[in-house]
C-alpha atoms as a PDB file:
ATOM      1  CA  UNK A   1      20.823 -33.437  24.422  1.00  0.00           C
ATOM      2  CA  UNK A   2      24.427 -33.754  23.998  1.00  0.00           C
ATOM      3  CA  UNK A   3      26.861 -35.539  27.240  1.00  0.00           C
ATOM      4  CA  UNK A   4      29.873 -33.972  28.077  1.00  0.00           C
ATOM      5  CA  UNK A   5      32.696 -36.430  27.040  1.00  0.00           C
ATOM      6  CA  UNK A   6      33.579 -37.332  30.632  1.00  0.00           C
ATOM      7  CA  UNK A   7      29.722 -38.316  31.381  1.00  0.00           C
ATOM      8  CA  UNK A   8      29.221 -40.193  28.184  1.00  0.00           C
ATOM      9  CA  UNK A   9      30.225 -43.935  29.938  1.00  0.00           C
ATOM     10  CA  UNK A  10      27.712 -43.197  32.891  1.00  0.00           C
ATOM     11  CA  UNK A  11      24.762 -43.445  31.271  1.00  0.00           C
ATOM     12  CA  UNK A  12      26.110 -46.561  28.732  1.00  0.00           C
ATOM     13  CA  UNK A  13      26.990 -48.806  31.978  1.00  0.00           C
ATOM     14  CA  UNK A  14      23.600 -50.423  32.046  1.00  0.00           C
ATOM     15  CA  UNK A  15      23.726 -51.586  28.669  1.00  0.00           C
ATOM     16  CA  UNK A  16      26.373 -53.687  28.989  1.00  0.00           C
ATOM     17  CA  UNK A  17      25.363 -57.475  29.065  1.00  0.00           C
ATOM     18  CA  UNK A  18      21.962 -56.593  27.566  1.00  0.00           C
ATOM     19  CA  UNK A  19      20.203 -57.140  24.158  1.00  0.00           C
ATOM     20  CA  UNK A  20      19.094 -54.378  21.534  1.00  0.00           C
ATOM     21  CA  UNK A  21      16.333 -55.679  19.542  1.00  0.00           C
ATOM     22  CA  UNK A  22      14.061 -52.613  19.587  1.00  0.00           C
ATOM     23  CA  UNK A  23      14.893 -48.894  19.612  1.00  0.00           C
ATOM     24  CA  UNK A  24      12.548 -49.142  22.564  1.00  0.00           C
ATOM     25  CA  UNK A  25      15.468 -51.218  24.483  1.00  0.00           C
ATOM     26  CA  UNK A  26      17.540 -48.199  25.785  1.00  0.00           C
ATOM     27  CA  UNK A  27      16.449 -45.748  27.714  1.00  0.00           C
ATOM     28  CA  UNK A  28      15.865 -41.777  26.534  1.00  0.00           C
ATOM     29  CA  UNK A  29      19.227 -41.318  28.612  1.00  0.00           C
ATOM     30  CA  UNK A  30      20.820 -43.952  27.230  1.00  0.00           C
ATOM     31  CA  UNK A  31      20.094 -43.623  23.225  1.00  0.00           C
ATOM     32  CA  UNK A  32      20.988 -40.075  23.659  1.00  0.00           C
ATOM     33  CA  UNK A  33      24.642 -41.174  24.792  1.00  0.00           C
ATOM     34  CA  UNK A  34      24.979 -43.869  22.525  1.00  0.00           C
ATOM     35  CA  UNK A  35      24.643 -40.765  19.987  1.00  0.00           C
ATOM     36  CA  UNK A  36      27.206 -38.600  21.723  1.00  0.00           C
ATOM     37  CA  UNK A  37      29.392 -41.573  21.961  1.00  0.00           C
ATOM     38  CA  UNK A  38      29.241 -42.590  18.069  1.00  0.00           C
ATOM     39  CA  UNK A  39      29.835 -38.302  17.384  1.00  0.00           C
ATOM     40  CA  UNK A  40      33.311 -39.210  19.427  1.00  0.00           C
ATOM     41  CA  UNK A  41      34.424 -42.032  17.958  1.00  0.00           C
ATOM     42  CA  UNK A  42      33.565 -40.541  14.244  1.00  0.00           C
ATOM     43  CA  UNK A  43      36.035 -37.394  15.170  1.00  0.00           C
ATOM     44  CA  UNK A  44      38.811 -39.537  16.874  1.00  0.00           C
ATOM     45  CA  UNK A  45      37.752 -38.209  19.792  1.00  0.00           C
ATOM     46  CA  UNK A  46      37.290 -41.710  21.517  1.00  0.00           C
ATOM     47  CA  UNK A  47      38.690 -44.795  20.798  1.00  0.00           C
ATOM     48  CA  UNK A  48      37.659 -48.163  22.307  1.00  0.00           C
ATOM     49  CA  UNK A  49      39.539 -51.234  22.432  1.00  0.00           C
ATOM     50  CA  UNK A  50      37.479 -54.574  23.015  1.00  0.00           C
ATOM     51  CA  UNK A  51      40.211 -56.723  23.281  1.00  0.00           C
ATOM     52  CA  UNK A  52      39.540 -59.180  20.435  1.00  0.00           C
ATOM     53  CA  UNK A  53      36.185 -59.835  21.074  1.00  0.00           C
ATOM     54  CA  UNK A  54      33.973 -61.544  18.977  1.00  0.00           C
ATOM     55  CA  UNK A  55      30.653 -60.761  16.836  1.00  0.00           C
ATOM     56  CA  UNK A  56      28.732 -63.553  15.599  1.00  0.00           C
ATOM     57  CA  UNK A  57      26.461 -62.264  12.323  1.00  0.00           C
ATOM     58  CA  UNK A  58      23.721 -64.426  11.127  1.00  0.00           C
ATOM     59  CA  UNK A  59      21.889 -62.931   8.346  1.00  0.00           C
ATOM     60  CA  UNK A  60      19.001 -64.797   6.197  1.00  0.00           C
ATOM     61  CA  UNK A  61      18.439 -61.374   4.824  1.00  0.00           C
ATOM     62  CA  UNK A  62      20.439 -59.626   2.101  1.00  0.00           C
ATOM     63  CA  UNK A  63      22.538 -56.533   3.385  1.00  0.00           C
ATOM     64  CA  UNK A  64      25.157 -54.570   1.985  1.00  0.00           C
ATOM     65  CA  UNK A  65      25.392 -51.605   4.332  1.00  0.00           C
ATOM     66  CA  UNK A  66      24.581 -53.547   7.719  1.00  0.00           C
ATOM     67  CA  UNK A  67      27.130 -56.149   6.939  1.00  0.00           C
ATOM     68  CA  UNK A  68      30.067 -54.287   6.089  1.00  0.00           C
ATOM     69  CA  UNK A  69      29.162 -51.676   8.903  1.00  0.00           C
ATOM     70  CA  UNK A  70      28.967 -54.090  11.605  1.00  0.00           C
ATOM     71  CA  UNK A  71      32.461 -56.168  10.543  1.00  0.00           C
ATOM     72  CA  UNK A  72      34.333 -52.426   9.900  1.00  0.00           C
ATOM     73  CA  UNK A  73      33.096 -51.251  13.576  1.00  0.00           C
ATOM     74  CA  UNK A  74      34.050 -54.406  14.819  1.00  0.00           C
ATOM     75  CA  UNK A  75      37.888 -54.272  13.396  1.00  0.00           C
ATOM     76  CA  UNK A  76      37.792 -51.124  14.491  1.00  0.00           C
ATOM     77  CA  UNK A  77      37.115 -52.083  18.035  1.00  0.00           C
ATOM     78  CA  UNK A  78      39.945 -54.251  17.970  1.00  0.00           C
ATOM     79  CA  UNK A  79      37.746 -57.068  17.550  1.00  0.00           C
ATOM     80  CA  UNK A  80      36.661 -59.561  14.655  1.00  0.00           C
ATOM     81  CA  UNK A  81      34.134 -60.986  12.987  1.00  0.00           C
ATOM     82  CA  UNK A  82      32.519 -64.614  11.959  1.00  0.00           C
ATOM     83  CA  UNK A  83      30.105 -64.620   9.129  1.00  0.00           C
ATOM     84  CA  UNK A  84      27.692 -67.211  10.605  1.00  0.00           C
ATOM     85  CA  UNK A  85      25.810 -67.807   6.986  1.00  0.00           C
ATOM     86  CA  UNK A  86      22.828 -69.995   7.166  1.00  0.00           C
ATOM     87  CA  UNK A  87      23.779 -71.032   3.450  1.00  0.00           C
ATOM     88  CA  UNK A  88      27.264 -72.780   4.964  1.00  0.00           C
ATOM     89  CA  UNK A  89      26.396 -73.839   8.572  1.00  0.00           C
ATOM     90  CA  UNK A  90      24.047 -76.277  10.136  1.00  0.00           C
ATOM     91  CA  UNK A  91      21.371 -73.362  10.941  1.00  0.00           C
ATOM     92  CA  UNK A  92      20.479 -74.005   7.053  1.00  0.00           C
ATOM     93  CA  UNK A  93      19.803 -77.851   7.653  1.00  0.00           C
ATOM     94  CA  UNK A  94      17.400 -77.488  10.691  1.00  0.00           C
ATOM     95  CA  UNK A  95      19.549 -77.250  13.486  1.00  0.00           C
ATOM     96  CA  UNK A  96      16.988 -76.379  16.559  1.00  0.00           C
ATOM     97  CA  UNK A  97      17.057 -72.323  17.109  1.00  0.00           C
ATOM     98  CA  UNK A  98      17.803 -73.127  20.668  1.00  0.00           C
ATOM     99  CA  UNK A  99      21.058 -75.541  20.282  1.00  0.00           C
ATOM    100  CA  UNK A 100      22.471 -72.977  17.893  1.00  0.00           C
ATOM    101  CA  UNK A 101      22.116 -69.784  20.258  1.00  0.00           C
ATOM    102  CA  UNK A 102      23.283 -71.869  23.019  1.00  0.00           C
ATOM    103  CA  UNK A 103      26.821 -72.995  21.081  1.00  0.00           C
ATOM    104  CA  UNK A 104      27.410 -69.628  19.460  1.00  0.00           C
ATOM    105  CA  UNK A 105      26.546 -68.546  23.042  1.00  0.00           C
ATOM    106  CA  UNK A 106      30.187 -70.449  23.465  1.00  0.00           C
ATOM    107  CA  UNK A 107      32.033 -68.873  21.062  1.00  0.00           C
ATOM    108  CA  UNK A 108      30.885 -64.947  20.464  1.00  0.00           C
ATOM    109  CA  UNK A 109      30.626 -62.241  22.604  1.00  0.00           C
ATOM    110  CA  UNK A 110      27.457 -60.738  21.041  1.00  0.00           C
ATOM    111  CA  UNK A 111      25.210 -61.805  17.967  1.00  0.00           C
ATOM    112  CA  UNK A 112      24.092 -59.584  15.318  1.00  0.00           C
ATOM    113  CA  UNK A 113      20.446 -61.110  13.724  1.00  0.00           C
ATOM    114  CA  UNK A 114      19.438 -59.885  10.583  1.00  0.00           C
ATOM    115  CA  UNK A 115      16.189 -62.208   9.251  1.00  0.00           C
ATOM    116  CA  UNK A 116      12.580 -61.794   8.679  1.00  0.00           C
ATOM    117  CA  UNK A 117      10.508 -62.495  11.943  1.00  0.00           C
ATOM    118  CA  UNK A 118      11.095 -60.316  14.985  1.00  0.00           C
ATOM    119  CA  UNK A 119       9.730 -63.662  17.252  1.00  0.00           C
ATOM    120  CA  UNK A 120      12.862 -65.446  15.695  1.00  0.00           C
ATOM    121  CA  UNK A 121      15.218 -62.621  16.933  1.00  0.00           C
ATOM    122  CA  UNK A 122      13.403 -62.811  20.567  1.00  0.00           C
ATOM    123  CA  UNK A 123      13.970 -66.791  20.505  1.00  0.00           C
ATOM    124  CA  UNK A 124      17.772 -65.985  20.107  1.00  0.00           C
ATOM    125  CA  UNK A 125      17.710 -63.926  22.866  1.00  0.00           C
ATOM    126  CA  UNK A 126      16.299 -66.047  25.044  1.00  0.00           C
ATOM    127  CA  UNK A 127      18.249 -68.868  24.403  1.00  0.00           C
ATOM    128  CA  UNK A 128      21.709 -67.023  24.132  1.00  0.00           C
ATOM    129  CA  UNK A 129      23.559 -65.303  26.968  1.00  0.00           C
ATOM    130  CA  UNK A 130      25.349 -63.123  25.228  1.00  0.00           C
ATOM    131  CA  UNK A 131      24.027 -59.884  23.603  1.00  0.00           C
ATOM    132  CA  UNK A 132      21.811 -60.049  20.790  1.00  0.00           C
ATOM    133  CA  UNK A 133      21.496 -57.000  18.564  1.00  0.00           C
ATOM    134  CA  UNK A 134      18.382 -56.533  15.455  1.00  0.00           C
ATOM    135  CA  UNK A 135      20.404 -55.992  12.556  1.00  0.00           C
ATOM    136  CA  UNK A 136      17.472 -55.700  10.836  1.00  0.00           C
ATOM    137  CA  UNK A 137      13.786 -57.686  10.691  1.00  0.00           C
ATOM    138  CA  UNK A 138      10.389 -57.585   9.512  1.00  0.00           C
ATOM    139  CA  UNK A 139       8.944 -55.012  12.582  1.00  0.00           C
ATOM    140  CA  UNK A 140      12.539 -52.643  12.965  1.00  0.00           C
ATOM    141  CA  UNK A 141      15.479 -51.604  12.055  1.00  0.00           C
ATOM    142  CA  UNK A 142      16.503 -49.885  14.934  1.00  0.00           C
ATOM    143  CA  UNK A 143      20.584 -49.101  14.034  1.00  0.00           C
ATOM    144  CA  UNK A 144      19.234 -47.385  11.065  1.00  0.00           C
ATOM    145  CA  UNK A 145      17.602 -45.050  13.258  1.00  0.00           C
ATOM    146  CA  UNK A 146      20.316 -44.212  15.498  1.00  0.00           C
ATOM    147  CA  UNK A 147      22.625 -43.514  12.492  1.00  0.00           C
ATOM    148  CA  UNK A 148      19.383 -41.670  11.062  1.00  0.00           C
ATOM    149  CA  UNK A 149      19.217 -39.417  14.274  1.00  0.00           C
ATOM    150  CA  UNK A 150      22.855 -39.067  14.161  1.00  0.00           C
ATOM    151  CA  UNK A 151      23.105 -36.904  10.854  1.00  0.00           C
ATOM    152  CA  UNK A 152      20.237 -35.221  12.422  1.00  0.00           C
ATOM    153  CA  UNK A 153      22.255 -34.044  14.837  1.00  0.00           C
ATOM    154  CA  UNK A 154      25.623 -33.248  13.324  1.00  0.00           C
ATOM    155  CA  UNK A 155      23.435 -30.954  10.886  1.00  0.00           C
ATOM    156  CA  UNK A 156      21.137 -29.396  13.116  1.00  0.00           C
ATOM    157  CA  UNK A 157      22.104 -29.923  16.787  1.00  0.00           C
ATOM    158  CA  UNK A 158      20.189 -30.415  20.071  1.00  0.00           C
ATOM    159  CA  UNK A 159      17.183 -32.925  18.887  1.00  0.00           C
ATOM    160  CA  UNK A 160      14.499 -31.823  20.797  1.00  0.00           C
ATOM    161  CA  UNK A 161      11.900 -30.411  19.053  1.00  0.00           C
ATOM    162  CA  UNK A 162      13.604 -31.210  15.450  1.00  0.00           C
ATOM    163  CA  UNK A 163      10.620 -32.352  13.137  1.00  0.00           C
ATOM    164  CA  UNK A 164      11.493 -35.577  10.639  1.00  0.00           C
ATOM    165  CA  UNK A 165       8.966 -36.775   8.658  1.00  0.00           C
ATOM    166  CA  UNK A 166       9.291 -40.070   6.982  1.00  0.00           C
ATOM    167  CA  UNK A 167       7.482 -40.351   3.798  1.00  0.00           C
ATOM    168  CA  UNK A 168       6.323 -43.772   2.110  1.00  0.00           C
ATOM    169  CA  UNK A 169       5.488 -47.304   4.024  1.00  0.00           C
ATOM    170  CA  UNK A 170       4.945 -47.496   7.873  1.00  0.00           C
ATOM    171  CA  UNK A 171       7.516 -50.504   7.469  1.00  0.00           C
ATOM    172  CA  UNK A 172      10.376 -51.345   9.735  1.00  0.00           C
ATOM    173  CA  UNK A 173      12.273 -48.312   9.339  1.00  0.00           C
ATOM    174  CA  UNK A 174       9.341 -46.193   9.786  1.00  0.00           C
ATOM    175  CA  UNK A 175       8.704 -48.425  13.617  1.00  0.00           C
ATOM    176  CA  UNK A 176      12.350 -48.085  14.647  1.00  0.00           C
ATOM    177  CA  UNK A 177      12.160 -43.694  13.751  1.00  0.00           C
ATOM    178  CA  UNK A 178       9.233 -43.332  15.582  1.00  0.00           C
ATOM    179  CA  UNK A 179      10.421 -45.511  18.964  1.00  0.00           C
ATOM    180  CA  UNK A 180      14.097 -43.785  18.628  1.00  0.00           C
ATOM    181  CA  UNK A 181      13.017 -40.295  17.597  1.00  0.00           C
ATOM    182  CA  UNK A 182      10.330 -40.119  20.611  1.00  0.00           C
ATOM    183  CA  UNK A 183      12.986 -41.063  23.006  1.00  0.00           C
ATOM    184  CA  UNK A 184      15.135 -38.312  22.223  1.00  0.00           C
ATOM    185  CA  UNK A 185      12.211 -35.515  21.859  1.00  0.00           C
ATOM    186  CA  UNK A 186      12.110 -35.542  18.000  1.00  0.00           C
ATOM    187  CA  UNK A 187       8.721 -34.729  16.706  1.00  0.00           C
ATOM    188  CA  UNK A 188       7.988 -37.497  14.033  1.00  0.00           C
ATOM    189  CA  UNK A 189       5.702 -37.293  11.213  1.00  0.00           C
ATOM    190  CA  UNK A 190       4.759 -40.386   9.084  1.00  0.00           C
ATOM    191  CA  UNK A 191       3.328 -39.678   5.717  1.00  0.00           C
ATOM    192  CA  UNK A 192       1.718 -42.723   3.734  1.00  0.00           C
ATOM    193  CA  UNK A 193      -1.269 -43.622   1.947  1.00  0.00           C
ATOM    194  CA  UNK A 194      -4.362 -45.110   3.518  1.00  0.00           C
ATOM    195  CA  UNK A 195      -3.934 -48.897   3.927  1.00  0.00           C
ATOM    196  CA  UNK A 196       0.429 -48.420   4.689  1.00  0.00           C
ATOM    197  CA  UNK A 197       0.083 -46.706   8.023  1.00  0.00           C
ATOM    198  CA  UNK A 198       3.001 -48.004  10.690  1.00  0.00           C
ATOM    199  CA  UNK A 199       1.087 -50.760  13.420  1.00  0.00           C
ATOM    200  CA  UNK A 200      -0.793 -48.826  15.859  1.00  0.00           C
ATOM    201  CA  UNK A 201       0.890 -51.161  18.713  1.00  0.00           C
ATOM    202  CA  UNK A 202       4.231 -49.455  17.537  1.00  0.00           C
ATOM    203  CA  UNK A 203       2.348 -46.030  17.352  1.00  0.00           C
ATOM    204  CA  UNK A 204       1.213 -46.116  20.692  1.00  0.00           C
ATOM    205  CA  UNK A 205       3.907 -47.118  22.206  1.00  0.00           C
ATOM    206  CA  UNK A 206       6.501 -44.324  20.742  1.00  0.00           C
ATOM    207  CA  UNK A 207       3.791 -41.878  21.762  1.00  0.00           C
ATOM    208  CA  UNK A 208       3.705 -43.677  25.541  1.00  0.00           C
ATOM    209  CA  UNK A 209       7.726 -43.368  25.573  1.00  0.00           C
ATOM    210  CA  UNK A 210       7.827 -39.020  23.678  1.00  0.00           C
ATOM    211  CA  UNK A 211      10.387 -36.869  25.915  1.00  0.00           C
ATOM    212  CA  UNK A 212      10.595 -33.421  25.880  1.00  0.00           C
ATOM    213  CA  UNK A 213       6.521 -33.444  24.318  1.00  0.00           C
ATOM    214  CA  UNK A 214       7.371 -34.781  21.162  1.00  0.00           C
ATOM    215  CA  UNK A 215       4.545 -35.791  18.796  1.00  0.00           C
ATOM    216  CA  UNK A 216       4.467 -38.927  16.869  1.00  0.00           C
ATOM    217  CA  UNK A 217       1.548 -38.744  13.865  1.00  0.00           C
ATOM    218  CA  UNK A 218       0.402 -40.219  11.292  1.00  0.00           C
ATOM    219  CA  UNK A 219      -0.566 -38.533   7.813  1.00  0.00           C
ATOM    220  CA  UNK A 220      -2.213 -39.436   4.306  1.00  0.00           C
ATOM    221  CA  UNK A 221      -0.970 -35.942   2.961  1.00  0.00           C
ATOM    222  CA  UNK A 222       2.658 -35.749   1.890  1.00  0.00           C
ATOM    223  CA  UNK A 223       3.078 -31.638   2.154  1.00  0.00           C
ATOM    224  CA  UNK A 224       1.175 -31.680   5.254  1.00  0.00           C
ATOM    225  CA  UNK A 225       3.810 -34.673   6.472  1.00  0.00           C
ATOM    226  CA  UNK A 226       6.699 -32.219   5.461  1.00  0.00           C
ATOM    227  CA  UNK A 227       5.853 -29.018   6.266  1.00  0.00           C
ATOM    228  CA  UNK A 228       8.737 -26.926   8.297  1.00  0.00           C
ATOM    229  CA  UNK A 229      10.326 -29.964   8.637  1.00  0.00           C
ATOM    230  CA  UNK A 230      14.313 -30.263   9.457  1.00  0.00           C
ATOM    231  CA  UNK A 231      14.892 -33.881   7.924  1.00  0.00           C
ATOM    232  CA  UNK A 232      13.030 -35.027   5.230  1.00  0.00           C
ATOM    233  CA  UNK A 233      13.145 -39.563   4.778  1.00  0.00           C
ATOM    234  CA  UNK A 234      12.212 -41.828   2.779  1.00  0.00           C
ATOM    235  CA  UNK A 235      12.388 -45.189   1.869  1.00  0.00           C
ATOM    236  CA  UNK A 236      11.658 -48.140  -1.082  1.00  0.00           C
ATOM    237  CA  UNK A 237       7.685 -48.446  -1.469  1.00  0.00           C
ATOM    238  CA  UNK A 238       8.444 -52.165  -1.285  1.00  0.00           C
ATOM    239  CA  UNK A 239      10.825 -54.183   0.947  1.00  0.00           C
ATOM    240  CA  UNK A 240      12.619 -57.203   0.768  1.00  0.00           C
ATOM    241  CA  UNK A 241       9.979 -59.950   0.206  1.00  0.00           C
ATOM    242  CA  UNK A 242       6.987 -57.566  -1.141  1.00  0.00           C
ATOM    243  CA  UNK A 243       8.603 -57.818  -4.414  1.00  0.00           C
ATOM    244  CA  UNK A 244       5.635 -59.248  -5.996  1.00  0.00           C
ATOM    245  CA  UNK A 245       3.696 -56.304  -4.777  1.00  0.00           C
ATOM    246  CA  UNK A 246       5.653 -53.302  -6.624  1.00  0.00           C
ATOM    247  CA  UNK A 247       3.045 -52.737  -8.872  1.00  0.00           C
ATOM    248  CA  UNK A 248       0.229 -52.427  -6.505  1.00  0.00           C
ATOM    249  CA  UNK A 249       2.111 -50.436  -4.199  1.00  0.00           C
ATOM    250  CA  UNK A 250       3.740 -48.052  -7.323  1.00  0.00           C
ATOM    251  CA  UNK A 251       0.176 -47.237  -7.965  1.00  0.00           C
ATOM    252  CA  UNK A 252      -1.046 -46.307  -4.237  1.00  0.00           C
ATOM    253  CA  UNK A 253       2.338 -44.306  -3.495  1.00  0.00           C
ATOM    254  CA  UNK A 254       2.507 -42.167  -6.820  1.00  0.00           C
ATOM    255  CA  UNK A 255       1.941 -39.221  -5.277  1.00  0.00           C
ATOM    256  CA  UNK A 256       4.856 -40.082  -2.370  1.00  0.00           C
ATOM    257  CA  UNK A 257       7.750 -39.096  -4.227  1.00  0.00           C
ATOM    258  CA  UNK A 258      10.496 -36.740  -2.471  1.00  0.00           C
ATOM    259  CA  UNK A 259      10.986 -34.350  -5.212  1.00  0.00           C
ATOM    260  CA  UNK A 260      11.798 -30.956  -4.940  1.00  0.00           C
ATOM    261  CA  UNK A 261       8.401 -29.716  -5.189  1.00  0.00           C
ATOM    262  CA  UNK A 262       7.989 -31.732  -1.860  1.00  0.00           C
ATOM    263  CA  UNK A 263      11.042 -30.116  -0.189  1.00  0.00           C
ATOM    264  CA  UNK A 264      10.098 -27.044  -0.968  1.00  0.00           C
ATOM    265  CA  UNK A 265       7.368 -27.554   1.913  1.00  0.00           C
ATOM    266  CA  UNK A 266      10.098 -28.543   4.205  1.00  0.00           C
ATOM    267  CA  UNK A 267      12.268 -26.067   5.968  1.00  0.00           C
ATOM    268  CA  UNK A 268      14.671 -23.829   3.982  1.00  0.00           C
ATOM    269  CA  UNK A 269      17.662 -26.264   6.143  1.00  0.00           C
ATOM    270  CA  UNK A 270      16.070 -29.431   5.626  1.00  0.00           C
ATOM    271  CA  UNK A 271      18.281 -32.464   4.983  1.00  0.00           C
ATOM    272  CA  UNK A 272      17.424 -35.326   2.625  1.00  0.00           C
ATOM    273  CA  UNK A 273      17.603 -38.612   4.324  1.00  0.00           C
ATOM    274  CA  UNK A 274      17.398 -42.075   2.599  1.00  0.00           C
ATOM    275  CA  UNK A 275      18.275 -46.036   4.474  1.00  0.00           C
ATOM    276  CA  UNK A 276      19.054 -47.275   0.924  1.00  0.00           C
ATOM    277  CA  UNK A 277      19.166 -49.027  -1.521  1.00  0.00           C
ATOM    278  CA  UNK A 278      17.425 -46.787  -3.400  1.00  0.00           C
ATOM    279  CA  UNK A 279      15.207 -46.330  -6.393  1.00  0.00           C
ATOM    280  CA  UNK A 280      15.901 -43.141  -8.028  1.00  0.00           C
ATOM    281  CA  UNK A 281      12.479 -42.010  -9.805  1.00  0.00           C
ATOM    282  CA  UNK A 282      10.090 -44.123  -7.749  1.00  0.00           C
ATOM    283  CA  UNK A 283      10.413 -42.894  -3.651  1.00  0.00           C
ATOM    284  CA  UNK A 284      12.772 -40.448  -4.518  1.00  0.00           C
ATOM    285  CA  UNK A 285      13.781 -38.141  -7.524  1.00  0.00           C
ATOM    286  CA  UNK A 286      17.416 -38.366  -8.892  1.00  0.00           C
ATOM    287  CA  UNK A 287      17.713 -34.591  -8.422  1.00  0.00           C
ATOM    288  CA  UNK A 288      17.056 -34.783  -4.725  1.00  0.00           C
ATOM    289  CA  UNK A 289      18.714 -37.615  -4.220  1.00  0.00           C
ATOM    290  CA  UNK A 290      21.828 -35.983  -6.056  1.00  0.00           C
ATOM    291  CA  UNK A 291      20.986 -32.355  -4.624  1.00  0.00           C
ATOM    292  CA  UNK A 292      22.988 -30.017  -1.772  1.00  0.00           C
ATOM    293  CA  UNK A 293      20.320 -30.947   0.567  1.00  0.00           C
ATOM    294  CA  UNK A 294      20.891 -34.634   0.613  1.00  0.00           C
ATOM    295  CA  UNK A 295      22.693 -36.318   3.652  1.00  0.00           C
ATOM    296  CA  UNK A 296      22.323 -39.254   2.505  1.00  0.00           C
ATOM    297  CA  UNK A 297      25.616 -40.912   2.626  1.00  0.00           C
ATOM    298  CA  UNK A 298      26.951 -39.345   5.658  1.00  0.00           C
ATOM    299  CA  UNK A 299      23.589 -41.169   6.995  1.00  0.00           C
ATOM    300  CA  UNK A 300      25.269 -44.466   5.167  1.00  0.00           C
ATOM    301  CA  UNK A 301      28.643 -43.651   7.085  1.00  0.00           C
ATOM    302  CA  UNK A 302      26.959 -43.496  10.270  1.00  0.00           C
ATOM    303  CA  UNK A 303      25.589 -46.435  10.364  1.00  0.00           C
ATOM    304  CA  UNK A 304      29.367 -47.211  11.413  1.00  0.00           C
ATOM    305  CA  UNK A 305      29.683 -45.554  13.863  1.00  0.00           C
ATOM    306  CA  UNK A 306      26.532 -45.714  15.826  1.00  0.00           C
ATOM    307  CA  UNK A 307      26.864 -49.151  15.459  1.00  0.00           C
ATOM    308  CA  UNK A 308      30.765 -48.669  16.920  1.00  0.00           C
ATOM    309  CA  UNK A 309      29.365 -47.437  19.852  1.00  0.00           C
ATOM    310  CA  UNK A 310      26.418 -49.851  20.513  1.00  0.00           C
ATOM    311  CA  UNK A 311      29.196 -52.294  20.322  1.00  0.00           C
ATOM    312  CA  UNK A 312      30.843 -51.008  23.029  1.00  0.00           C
ATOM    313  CA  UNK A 313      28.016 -50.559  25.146  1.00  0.00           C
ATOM    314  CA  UNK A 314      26.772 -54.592  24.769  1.00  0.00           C
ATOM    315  CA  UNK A 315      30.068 -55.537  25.052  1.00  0.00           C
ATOM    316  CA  UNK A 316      31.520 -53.136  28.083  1.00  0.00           C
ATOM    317  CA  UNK A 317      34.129 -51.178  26.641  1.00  0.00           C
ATOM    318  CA  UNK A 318      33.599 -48.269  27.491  1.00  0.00           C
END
């Protein structure tokens, strides 16, 4: 699955200009660069200089990771960021969607969106002509996955035919692993309780876009979910603005805990994967969490430099 360094740019050309509001926006060819690309710039073995450009973050949605990822990458880049925070500018007094995308259009060379509906994140892209990037909504969270896929990789290599299952809601992160992990031939199991499956729309269309004869299912067993497994994941039972539905959903996903009696179903390798913030005891024991298996915060790290390289991409740096 892996590009030769010379040949990573080819594939990456077509991105630039374009927006990246599902993992279904880049092509197998071209998620499986923007992979090989982030692997480079993590070692040194790339750098990428994007001459002072500009990303514009608007976020109506808490975030420590995403935030901090996206300005680091940035400075990194040789670029900068403005923190565009509804709170402090006129987007939190009313100002039409369509004047503000246009303006920031003016100023930015790319917008990062991080807010509840996906239809609000396909309004800014409409209206702007710059690059719009998902930094996270309601239906995906699709630079999670490529960081998620990314520690896949530097553990256990070539992707295709690696097994992740995902165990606990078929929320956003659960969409964006199945669209991202079909498009680089990862098999992807989703293990929830009855009444939490992932939106069949999503479902069929990760199974429309599988390479390399990837499955994408759906299970109500957990050990069935995990079995021989390379990357175990999981996630909070309840996501920012289901918080008055903890106790309900405590209840249904009791028995959707990644403990160790769980990973012993996976395989003997398996890594322990986890988007965070986390909530040791509920989704996730604190001795997994804690344990030699867990990758957890070189997934965290990643998220740096995926997003490094889907930077340069939008932007054309490469």
């Amino acid at each position: 699955m892996a590009f030769a360094a010379e040949g990573v740019a080819a594939p990456l050309v077509g991105l630039h200009g374009r927006d990246y509001l599902s993992s279904a926006d880049g092509s197998a060819a071209e998620t499986a660069a923007l992979l090989t690309l982030a692997a480079q710039l993590k070692s040194g073995d790339r750098r990428i200089d994007l001459g002072n450009r500009v990303l514009g973050l608007i976020f109506t949605k808490a975030s420590t990771r995403t935030r901090v990822s996206f300005q680091v990458a940035m400075a990194r880049l040789g670029g900068q960021t403005v923190d565009l925070n509804p709170t402090v500018t006129q987007l939190g007094r009313g100002e039409p969607l369509q004047d503000t995308a246009r303006v920031l259009s003016r100023y930015c060379d790319a917008l990062a969106i991080r807010t509840f509906a996906q239809q609000e994140l396909v309004d800014y892209a409409h209206w702007a002509s710059v690059p719009v990037i998902n930094a996270l909504t309601d239906l995906e969270h699709p630079c999670q996955a490529l960081a998620d896929f990314l520690t896949m990789l530097e553990v256990h290599g070539d992707l295709p035919g690696q097994t992740l299952a995902y165990i606990g809601d078929g929320n956003n992160v659960a969409h964006s692993l199945m669209l991202c992990g079909a498009l680089l031939g990862v098999n992807v199991r989703i293990g929830c309780p009855e009444g939490f499956e992932p939106l069949s729309g999503v479902l069929e269309q990760a199974r429309s876009l599988a390479q390399h004869g990837a499955s994408i299912e759906i299970c109500t067993d957990p050990v069935k979910a995990v079995a021989g497994a390379q990357a175990v994941y999981t996630d909070v039972w309840a996501s920012m603005g289901q918080e008055d539905e903890q106790a309900e959903r405590e209840a249904a996903f009791a028995a959707f805990c990644v403990d160790q009696a769980l990973m012993d179903q996976a395989a003997k390798d398996a890594i322990v994967l986890h988007c965070l913030p986390a909530h040791r005891g509920e989704e996730i024991s604190p001795d997994v969490m804690e344990g030699a298996s867990s990758r957890i915060f070189d997934q965290a790290e990643n998220r740096l430099h995926a997003q490094q390289a889907l930077l340069a991409a939008l932007m054309g740096g490469l």
